[in-house]
PDB file of N, CA and C in Angstrom:
ATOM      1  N   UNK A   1       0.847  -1.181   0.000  1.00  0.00           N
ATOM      2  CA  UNK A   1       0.000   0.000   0.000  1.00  0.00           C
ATOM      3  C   UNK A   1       0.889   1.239   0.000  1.00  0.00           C
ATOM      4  N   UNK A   2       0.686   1.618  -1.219  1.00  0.00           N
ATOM      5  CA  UNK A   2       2.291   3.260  -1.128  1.00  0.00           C
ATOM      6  C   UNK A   2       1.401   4.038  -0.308  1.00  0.00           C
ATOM      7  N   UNK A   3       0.040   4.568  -0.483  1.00  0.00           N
ATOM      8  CA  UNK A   3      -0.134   5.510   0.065  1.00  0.00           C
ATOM      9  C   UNK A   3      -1.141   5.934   1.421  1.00  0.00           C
ATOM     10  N   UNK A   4      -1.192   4.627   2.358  1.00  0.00           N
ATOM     11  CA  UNK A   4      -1.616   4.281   3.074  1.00  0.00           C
ATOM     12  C   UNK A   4      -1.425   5.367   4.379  1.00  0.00           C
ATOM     13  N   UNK A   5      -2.248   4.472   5.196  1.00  0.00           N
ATOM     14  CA  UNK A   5      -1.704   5.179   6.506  1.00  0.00           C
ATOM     15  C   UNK A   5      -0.840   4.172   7.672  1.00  0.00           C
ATOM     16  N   UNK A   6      -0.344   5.084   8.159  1.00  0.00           N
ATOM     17  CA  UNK A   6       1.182   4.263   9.070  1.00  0.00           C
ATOM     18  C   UNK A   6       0.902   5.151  10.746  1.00  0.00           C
ATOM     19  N   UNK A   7       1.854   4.029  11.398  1.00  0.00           N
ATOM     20  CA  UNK A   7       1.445   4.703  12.789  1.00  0.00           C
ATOM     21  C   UNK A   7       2.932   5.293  13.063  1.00  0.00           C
ATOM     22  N   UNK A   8       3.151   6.253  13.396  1.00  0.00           N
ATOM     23  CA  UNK A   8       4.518   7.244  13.690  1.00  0.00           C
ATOM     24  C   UNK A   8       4.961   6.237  14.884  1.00  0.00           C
ATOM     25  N   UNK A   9       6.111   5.702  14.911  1.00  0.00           N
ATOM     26  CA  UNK A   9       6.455   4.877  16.141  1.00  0.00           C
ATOM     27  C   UNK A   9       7.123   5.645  17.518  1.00  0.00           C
ATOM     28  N   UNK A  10       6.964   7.203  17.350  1.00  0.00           N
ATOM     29  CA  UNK A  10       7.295   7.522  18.103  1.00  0.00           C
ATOM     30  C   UNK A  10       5.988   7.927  18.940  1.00  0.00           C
ATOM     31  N   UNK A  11       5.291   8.872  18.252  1.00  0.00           N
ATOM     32  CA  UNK A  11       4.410   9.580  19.464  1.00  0.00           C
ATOM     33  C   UNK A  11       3.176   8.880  18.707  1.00  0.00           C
ATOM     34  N   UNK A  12       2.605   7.620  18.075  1.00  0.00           N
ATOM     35  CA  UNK A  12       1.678   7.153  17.740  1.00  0.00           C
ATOM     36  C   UNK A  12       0.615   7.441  16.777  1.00  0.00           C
ATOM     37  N   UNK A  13       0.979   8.681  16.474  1.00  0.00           N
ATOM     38  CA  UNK A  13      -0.290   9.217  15.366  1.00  0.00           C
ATOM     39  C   UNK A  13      -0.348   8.355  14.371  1.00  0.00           C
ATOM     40  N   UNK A  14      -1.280   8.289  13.858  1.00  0.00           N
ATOM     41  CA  UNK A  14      -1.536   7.997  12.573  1.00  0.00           C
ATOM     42  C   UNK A  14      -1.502   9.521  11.597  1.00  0.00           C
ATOM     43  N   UNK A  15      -0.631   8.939  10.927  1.00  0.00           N
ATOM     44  CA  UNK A  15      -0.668   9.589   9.209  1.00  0.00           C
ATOM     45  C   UNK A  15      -0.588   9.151   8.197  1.00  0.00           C
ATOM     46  N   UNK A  16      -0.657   9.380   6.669  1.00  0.00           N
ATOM     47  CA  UNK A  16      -0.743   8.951   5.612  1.00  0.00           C
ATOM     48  C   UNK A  16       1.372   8.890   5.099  1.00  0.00           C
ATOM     49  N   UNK A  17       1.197   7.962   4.251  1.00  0.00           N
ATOM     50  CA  UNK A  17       2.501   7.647   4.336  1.00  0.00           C
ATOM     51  C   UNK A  17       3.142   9.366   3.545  1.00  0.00           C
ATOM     52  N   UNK A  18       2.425   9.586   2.250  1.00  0.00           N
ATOM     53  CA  UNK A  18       2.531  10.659   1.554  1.00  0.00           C
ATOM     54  C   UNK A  18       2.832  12.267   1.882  1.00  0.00           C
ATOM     55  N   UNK A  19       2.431  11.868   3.033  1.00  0.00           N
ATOM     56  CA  UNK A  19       2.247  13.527   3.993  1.00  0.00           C
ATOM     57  C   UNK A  19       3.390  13.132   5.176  1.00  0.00           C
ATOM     58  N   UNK A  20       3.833  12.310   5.282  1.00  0.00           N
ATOM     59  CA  UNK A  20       5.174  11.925   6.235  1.00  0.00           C
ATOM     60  C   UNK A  20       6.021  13.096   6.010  1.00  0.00           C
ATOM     61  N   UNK A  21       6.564  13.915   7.429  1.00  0.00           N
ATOM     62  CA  UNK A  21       7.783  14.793   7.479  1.00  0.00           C
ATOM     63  C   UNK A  21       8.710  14.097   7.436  1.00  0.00           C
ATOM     64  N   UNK A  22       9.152  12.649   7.666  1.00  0.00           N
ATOM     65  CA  UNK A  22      10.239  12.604   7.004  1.00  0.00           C
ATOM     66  C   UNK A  22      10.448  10.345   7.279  1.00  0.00           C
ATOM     67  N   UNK A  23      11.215   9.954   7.062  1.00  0.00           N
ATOM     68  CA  UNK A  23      10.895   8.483   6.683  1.00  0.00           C
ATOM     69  C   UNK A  23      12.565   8.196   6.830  1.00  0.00           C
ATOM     70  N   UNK A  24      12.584   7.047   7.750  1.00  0.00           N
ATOM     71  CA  UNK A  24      14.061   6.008   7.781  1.00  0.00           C
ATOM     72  C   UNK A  24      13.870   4.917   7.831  1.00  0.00           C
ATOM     73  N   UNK A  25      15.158   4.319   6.839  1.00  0.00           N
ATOM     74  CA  UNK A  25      15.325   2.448   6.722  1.00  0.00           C
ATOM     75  C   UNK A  25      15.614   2.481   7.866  1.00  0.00           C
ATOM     76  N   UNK A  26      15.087   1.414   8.442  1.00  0.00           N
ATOM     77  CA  UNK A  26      16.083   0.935   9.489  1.00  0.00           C
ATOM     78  C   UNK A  26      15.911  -0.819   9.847  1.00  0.00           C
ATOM     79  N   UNK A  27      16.639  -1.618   9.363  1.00  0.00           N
ATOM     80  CA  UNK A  27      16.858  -3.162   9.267  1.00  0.00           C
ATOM     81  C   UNK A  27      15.963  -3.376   7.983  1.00  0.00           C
ATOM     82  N   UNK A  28      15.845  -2.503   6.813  1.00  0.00           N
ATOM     83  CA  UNK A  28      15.418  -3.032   5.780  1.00  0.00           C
ATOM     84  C   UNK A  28      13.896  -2.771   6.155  1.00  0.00           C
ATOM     85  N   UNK A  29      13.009  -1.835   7.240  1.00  0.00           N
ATOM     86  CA  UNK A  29      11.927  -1.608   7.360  1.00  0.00           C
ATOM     87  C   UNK A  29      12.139   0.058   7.229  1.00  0.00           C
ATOM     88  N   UNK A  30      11.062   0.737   6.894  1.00  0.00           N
ATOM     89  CA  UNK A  30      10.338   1.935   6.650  1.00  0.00           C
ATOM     90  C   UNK A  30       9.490   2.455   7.561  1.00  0.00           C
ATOM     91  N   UNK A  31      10.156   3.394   8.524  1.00  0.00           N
ATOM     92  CA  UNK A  31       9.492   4.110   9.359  1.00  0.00           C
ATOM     93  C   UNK A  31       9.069   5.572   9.107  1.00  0.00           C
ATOM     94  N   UNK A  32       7.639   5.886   9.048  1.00  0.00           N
ATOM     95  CA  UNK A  32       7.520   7.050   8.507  1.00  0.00           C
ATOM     96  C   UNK A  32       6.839   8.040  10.216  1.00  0.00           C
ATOM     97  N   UNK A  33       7.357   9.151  10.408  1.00  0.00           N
ATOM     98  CA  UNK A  33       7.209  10.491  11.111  1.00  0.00           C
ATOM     99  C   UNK A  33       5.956  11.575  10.562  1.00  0.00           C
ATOM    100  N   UNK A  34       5.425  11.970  12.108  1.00  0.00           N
ATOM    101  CA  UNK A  34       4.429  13.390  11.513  1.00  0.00           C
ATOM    102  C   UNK A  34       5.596  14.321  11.676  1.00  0.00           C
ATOM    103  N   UNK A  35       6.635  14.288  12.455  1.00  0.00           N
ATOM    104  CA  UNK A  35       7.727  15.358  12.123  1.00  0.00           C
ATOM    105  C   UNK A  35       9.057  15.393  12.246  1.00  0.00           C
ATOM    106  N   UNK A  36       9.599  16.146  12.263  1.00  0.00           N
ATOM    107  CA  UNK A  36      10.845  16.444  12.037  1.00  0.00           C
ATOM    108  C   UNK A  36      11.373  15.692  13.483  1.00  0.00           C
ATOM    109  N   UNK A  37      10.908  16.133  14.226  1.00  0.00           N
ATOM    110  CA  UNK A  37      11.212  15.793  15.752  1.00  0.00           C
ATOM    111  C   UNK A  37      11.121  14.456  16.135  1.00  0.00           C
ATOM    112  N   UNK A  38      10.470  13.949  15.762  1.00  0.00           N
ATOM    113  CA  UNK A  38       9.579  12.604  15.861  1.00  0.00           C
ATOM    114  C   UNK A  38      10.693  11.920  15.354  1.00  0.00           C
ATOM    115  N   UNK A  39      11.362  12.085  14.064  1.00  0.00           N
ATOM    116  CA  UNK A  39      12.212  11.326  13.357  1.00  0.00           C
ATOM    117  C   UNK A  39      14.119  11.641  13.654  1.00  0.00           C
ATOM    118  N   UNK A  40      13.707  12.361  14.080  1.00  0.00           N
ATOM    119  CA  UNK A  40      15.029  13.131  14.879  1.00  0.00           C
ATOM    120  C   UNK A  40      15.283  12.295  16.050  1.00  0.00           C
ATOM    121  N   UNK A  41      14.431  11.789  16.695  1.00  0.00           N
ATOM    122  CA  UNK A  41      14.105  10.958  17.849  1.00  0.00           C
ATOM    123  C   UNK A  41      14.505   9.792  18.054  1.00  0.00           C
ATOM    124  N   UNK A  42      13.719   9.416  16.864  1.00  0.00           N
ATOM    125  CA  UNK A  42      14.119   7.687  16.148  1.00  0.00           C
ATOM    126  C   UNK A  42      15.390   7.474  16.228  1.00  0.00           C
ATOM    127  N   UNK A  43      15.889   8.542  15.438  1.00  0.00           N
ATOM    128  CA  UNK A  43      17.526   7.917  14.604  1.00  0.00           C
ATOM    129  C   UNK A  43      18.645   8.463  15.861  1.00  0.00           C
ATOM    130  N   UNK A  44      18.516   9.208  16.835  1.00  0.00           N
ATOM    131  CA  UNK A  44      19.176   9.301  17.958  1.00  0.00           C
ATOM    132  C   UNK A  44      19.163   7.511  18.892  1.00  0.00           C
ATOM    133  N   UNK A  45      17.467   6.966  18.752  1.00  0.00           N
ATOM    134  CA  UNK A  45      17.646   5.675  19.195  1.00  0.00           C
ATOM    135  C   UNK A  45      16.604   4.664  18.566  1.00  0.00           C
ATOM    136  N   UNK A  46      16.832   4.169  18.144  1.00  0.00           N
ATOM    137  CA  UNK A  46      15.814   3.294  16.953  1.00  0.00           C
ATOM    138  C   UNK A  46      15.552   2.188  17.737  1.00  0.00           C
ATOM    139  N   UNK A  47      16.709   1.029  19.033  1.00  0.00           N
ATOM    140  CA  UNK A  47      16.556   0.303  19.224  1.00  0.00           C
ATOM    141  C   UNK A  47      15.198   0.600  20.149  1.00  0.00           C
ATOM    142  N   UNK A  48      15.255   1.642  20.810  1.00  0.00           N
ATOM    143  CA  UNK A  48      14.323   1.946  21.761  1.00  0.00           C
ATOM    144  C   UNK A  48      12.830   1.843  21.098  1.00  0.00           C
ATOM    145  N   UNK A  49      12.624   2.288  20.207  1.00  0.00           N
ATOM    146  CA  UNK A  49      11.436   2.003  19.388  1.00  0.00           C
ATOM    147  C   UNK A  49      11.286   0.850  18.376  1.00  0.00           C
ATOM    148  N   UNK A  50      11.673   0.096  18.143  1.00  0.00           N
ATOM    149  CA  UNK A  50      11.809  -0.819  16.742  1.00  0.00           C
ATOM    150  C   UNK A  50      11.950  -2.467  18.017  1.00  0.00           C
ATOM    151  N   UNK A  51      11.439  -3.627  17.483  1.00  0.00           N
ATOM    152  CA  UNK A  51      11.759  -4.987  18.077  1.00  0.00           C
ATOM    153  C   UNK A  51      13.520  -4.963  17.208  1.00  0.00           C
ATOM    154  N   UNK A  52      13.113  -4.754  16.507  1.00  0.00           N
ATOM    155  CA  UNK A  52      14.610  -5.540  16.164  1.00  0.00           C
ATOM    156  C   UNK A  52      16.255  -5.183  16.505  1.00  0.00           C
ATOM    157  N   UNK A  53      15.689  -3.451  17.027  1.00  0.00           N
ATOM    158  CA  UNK A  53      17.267  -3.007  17.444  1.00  0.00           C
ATOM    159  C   UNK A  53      18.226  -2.577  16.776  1.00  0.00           C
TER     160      UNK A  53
END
């Protein structure tokens, strides 16, 4: 589904993948953000949010 909706793994929103502030691989998965911050967040610690670490 390209243009679906996704849940921000940081602060939980739902958004549409298309309208994502911003999107990281991480273990070959696609995490998409409502913002800048959100994704800023992630990539400071991914294991903290993600099963795989």
């Amino acid at each position: 589904m390209l243009f679906g909706k996704v849940k921000d793994p940081i602060c939980g929103m739902k958004i549409s993948k298309r309208k994502a502030a911003g999107v990281v691989e991480h273990h070959g998965t696609l995490y998409y953000f409502c913002s800048t911050g959100c994704k800023e967040k992630f990539e400071k610690e991914p294991k903290k949010y993600t099963e795989t670490g």
